[in-house]
C-alpha atoms as a PDB file:
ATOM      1  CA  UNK A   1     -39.182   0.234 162.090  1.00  0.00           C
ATOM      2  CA  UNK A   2     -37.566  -2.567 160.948  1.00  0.00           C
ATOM      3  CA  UNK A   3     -37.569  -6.431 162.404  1.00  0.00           C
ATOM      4  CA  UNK A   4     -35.482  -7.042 165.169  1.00  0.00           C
ATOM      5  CA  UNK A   5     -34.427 -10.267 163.567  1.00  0.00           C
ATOM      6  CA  UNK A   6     -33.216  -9.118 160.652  1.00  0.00           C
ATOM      7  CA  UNK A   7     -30.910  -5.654 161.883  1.00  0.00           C
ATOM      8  CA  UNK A   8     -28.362  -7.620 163.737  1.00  0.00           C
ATOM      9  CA  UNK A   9     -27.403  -9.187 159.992  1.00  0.00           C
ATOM     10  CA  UNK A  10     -26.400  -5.432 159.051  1.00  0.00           C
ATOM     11  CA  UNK A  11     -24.760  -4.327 162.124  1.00  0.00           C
ATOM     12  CA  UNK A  12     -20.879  -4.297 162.853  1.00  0.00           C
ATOM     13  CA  UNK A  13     -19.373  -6.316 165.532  1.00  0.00           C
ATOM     14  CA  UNK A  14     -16.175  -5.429 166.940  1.00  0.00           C
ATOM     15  CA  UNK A  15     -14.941  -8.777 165.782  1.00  0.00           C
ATOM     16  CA  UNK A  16     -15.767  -7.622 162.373  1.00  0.00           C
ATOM     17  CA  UNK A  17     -14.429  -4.230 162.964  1.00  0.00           C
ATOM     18  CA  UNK A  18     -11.106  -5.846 163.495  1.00  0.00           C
ATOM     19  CA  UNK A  19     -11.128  -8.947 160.975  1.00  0.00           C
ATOM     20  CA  UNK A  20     -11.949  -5.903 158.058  1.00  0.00           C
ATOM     21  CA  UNK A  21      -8.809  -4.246 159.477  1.00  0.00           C
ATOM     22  CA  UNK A  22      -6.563  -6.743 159.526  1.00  0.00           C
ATOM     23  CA  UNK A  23      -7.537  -8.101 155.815  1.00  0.00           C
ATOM     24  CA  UNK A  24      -7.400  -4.702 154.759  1.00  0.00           C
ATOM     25  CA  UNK A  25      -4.479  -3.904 156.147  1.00  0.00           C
ATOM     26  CA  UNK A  26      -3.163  -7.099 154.910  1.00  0.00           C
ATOM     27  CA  UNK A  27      -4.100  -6.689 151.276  1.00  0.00           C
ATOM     28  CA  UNK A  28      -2.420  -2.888 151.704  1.00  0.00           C
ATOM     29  CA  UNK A  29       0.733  -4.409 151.759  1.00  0.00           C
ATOM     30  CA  UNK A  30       0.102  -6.919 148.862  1.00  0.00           C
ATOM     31  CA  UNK A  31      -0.782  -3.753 147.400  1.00  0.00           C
ATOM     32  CA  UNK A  32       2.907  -2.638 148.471  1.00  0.00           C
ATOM     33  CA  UNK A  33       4.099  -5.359 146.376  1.00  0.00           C
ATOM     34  CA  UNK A  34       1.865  -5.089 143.289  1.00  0.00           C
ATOM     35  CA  UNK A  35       3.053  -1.636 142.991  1.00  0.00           C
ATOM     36  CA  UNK A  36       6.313  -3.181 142.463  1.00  0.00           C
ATOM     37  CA  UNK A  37       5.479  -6.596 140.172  1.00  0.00           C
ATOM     38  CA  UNK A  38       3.003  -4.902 137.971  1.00  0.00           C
ATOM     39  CA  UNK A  39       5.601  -2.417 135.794  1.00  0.00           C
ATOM     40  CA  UNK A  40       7.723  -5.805 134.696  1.00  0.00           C
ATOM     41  CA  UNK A  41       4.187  -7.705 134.397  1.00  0.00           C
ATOM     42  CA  UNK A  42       1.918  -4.510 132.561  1.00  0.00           C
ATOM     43  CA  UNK A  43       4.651  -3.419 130.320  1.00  0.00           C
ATOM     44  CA  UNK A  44       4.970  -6.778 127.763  1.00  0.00           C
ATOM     45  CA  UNK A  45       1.482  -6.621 128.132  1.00  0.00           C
ATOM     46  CA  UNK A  46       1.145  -3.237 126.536  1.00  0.00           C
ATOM     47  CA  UNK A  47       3.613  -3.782 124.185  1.00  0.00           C
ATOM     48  CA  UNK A  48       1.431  -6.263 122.941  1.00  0.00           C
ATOM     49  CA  UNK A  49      -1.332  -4.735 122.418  1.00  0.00           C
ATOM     50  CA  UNK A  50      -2.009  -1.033 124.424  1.00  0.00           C
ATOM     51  CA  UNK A  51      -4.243  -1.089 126.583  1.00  0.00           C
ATOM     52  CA  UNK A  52      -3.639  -4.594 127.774  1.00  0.00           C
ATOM     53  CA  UNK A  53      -1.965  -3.616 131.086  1.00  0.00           C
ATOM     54  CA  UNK A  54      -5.361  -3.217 132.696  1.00  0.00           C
ATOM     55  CA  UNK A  55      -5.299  -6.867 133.137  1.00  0.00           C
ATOM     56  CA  UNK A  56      -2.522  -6.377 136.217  1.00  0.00           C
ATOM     57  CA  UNK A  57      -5.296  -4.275 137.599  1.00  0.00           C
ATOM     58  CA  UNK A  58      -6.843  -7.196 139.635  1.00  0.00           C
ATOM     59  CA  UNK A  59      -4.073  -7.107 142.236  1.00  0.00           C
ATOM     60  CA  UNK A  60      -5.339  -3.605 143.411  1.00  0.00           C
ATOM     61  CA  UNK A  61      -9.141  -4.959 143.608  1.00  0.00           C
ATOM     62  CA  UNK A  62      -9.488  -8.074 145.828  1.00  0.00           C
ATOM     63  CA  UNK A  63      -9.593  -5.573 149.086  1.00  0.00           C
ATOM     64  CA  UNK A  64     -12.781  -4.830 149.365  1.00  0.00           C
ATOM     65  CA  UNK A  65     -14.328  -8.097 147.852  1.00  0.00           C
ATOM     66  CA  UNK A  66     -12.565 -10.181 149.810  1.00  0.00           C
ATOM     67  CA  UNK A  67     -13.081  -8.086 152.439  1.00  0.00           C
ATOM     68  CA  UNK A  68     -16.958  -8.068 152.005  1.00  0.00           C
ATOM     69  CA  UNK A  69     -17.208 -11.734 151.204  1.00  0.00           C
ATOM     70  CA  UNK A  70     -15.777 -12.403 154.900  1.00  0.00           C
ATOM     71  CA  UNK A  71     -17.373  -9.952 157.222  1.00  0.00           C
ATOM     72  CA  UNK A  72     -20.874  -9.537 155.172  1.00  0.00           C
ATOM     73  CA  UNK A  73     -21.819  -6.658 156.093  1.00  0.00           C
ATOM     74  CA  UNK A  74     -22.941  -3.243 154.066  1.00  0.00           C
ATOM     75  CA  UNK A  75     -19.643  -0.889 153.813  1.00  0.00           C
ATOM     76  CA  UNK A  76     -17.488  -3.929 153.874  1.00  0.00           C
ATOM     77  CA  UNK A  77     -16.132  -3.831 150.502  1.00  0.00           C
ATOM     78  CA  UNK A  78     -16.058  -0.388 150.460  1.00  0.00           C
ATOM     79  CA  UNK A  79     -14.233   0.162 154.106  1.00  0.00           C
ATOM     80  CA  UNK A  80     -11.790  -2.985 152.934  1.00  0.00           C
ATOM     81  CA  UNK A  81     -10.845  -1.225 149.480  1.00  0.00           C
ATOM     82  CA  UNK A  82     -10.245   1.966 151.060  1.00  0.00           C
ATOM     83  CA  UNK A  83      -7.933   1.112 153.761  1.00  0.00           C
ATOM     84  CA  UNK A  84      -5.934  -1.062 151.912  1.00  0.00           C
ATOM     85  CA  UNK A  85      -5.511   2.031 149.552  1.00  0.00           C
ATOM     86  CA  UNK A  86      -4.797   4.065 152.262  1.00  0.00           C
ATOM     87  CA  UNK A  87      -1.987   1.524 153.310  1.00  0.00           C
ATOM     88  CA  UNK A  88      -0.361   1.412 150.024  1.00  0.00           C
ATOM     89  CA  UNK A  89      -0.107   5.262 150.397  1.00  0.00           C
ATOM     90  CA  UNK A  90       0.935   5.897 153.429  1.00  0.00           C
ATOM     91  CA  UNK A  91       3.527   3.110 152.018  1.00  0.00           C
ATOM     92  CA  UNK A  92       4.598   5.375 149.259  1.00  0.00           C
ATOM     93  CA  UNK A  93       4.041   4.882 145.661  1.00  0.00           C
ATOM     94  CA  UNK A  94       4.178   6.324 142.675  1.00  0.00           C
ATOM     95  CA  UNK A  95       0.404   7.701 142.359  1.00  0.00           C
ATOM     96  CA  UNK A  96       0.670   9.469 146.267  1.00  0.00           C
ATOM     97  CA  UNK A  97      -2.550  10.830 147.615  1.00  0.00           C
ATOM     98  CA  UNK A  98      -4.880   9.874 144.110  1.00  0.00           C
ATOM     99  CA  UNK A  99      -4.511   5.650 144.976  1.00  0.00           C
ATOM    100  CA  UNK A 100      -6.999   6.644 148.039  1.00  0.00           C
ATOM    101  CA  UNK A 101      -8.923   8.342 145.787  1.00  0.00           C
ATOM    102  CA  UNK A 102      -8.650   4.975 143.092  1.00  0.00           C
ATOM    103  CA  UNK A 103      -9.856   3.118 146.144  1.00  0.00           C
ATOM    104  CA  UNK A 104     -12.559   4.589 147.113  1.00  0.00           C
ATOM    105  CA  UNK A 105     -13.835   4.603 143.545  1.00  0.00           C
ATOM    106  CA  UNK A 106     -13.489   0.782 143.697  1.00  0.00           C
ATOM    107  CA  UNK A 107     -14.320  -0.046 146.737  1.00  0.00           C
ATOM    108  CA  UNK A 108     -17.250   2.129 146.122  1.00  0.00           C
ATOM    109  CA  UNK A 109     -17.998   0.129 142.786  1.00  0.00           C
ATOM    110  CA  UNK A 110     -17.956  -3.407 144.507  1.00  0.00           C
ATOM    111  CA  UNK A 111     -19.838  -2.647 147.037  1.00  0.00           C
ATOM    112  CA  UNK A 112     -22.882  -1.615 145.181  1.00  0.00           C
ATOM    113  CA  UNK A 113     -22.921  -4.500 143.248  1.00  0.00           C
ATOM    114  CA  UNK A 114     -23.055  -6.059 147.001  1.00  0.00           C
ATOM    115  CA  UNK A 115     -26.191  -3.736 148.058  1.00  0.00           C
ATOM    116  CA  UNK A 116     -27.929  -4.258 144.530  1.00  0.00           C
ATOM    117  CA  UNK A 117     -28.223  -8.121 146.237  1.00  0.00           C
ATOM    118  CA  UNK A 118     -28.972  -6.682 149.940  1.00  0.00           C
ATOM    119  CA  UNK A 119     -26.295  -8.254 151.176  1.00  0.00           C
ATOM    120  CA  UNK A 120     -27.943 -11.637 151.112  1.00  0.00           C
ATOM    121  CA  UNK A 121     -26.263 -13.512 148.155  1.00  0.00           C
ATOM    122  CA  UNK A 122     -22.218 -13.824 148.297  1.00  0.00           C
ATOM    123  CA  UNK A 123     -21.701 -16.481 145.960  1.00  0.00           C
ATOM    124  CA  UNK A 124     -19.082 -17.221 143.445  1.00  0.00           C
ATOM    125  CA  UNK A 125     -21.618 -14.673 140.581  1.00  0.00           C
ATOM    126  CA  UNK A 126     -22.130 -12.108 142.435  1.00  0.00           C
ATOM    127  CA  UNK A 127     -18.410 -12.381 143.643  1.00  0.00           C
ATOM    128  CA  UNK A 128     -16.966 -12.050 139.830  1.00  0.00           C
ATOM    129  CA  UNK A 129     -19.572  -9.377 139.280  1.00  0.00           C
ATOM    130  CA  UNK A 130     -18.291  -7.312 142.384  1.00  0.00           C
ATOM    131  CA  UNK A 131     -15.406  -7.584 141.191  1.00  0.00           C
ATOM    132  CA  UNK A 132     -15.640  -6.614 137.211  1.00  0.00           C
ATOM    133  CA  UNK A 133     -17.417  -3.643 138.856  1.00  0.00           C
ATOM    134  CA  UNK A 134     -14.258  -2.693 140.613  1.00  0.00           C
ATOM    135  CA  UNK A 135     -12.294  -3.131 137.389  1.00  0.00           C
ATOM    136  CA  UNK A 136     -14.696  -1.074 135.789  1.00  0.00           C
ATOM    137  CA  UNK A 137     -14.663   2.022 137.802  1.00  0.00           C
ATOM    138  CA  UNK A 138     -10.415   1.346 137.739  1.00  0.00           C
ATOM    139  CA  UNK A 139     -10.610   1.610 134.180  1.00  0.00           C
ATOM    140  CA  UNK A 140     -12.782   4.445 133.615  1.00  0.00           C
ATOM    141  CA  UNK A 141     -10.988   6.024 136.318  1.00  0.00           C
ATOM    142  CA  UNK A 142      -7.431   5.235 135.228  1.00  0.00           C
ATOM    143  CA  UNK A 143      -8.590   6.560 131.727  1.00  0.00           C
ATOM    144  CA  UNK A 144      -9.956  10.196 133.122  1.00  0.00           C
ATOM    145  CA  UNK A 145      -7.006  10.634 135.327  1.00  0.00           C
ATOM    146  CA  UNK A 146      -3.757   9.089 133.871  1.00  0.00           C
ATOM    147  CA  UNK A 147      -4.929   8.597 129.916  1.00  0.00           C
ATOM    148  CA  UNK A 148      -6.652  11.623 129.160  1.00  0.00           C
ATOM    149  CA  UNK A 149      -7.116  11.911 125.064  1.00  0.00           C
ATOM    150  CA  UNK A 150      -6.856   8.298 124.545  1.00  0.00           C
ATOM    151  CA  UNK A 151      -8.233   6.865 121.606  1.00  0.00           C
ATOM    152  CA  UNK A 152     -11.563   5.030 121.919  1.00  0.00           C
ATOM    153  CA  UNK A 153     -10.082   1.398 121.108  1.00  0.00           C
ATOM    154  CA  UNK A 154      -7.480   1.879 123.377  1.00  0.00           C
ATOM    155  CA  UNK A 155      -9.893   3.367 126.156  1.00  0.00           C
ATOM    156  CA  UNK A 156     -11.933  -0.244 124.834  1.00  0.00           C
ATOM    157  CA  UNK A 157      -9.332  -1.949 125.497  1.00  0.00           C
ATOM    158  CA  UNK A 158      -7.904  -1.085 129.076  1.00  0.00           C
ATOM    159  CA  UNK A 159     -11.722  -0.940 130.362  1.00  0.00           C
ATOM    160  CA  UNK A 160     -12.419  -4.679 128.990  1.00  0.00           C
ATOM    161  CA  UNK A 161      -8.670  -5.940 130.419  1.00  0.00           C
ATOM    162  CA  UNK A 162      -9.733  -4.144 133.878  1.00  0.00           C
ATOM    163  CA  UNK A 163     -12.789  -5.511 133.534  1.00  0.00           C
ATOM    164  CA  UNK A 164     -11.736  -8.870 133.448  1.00  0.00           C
ATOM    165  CA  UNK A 165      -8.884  -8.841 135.860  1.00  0.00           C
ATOM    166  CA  UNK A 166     -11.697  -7.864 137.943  1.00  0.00           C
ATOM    167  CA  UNK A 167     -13.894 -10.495 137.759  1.00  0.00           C
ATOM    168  CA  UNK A 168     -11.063 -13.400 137.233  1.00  0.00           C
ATOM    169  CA  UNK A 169      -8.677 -12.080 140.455  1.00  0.00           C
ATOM    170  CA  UNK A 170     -10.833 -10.015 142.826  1.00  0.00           C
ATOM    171  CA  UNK A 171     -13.840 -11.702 142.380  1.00  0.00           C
ATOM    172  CA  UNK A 172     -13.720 -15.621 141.725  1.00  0.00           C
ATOM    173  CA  UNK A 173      -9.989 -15.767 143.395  1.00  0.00           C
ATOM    174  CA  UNK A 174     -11.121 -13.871 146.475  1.00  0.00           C
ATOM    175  CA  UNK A 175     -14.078 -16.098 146.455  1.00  0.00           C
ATOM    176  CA  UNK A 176     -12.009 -19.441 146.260  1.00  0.00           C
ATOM    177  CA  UNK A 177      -9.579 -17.883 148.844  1.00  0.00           C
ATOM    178  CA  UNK A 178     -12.336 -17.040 151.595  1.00  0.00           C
ATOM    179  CA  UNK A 179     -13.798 -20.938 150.684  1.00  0.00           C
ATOM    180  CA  UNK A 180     -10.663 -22.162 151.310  1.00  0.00           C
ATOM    181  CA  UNK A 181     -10.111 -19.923 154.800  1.00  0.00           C
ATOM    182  CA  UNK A 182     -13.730 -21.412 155.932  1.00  0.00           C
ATOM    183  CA  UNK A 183     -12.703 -24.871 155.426  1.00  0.00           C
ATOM    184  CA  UNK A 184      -9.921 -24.601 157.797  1.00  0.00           C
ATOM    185  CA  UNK A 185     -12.246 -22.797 160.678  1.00  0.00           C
ATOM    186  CA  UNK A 186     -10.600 -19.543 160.487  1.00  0.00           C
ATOM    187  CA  UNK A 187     -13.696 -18.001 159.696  1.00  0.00           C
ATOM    188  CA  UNK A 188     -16.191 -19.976 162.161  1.00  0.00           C
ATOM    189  CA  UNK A 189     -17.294 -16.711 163.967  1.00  0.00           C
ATOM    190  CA  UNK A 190     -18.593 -15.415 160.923  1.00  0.00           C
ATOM    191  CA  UNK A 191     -21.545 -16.040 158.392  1.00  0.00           C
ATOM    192  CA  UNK A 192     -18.978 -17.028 155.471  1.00  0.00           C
ATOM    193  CA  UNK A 193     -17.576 -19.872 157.768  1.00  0.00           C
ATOM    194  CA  UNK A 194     -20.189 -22.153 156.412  1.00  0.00           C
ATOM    195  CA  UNK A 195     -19.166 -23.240 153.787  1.00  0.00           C
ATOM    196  CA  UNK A 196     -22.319 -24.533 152.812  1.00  0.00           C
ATOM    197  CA  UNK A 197     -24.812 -21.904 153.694  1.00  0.00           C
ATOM    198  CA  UNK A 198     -27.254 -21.714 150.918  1.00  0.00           C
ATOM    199  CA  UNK A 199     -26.132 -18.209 150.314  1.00  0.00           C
ATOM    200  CA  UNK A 200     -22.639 -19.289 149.009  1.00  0.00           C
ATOM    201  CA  UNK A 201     -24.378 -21.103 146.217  1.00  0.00           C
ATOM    202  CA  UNK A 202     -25.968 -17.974 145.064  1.00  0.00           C
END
């Protein structure tokens, strides 16, 4: 059986039930808007070099980081990720039912990088690394179902660029962002409202 003292850390509140939801929900309809910005942004980009457009990926990642770095809690990333996916569908795009299925791969792929820690270090490293996990699993994912026969540099290429937007937007922004949010007091009810905790500098 395990301690007393340490289960509560694991277990969901209804306060964090409802915080996930609403960044989720939130970062769904950022998603909205991504789907929108990211053609005019990606397509210079792959002019450039193809391949390259990968690095627009990070504004379909920060979900379920973000999401985890508030709340703390195993399935946060994931659960954050997935409903904000689910939003952006429901929303209507241009991928339909296969961007749940893109965010539960990601969501999926930050939140192990969460468990590998135990849940016990959510500072600005393992942040980025959550994050260029999720831009890993987009690009390996993007590659097997919307590039199919692409060549192995340009496969390199879109893998490294989501790997990157991963780490740069949904993992050090989302980790400035939920700094920011716990200097104001917004996030006093929760573990990543102390700014200062000695987990944050890990």
């Amino acid at each position: 059986m395990g301690s007393p003292s340490v289960r509560p850390i694991y277990r969901w509140r209804v306060v964090d039930i409802v915080v996930a939801s609403v960044l989720a929900v939130a970062a769904g309809l950022v998603f909205v808007l991504w789907n929108i910005a990211s053609n005019p942004l990606g397509a210079p980009l792959s002019a450039a070099l193809p391949g390259l457009q990968a690095l627009v990926g990070g504004g379909w990642l920060f979900a379920g980081v973000l999401t985890a770095l508030v709340i703390r809690k195993p399935g946060a990333a994931l659960y954050g990720e997935l409903v904000a996916a689910i939003v952006s569908a429901l929303v209507g795009n241009q991928w339909g039912v296969l961007t749940i299925e893109s965010g539960l791969v990601q969501g999926l792929a930050a939140e192990l990088v969460f468990a590998a820690f135990v849940y016990r270090r959510w500072g600005l490293p393992v942040a980025v690394l959550a994050g260029a996990a999720a831009g890993l699993a987009m690009g390996i994912n993007d590659l097997i179902l919307w590039y199919p026969g692409s060549t192995s540099t340009f496969a390199a290429i879109y893998v490294v660029s989501g790997v990157v937007s991963g780490a740069l937007i949904a993992g050090a922004l989302s980790w400035y962002v939920v700094r920011g949010l716990a200097k104001t007091g917004a996030l006093s009810r929760f573990a990543s409202g102390r700014v200062r905790s000695p987990a944050d500098a890990r």
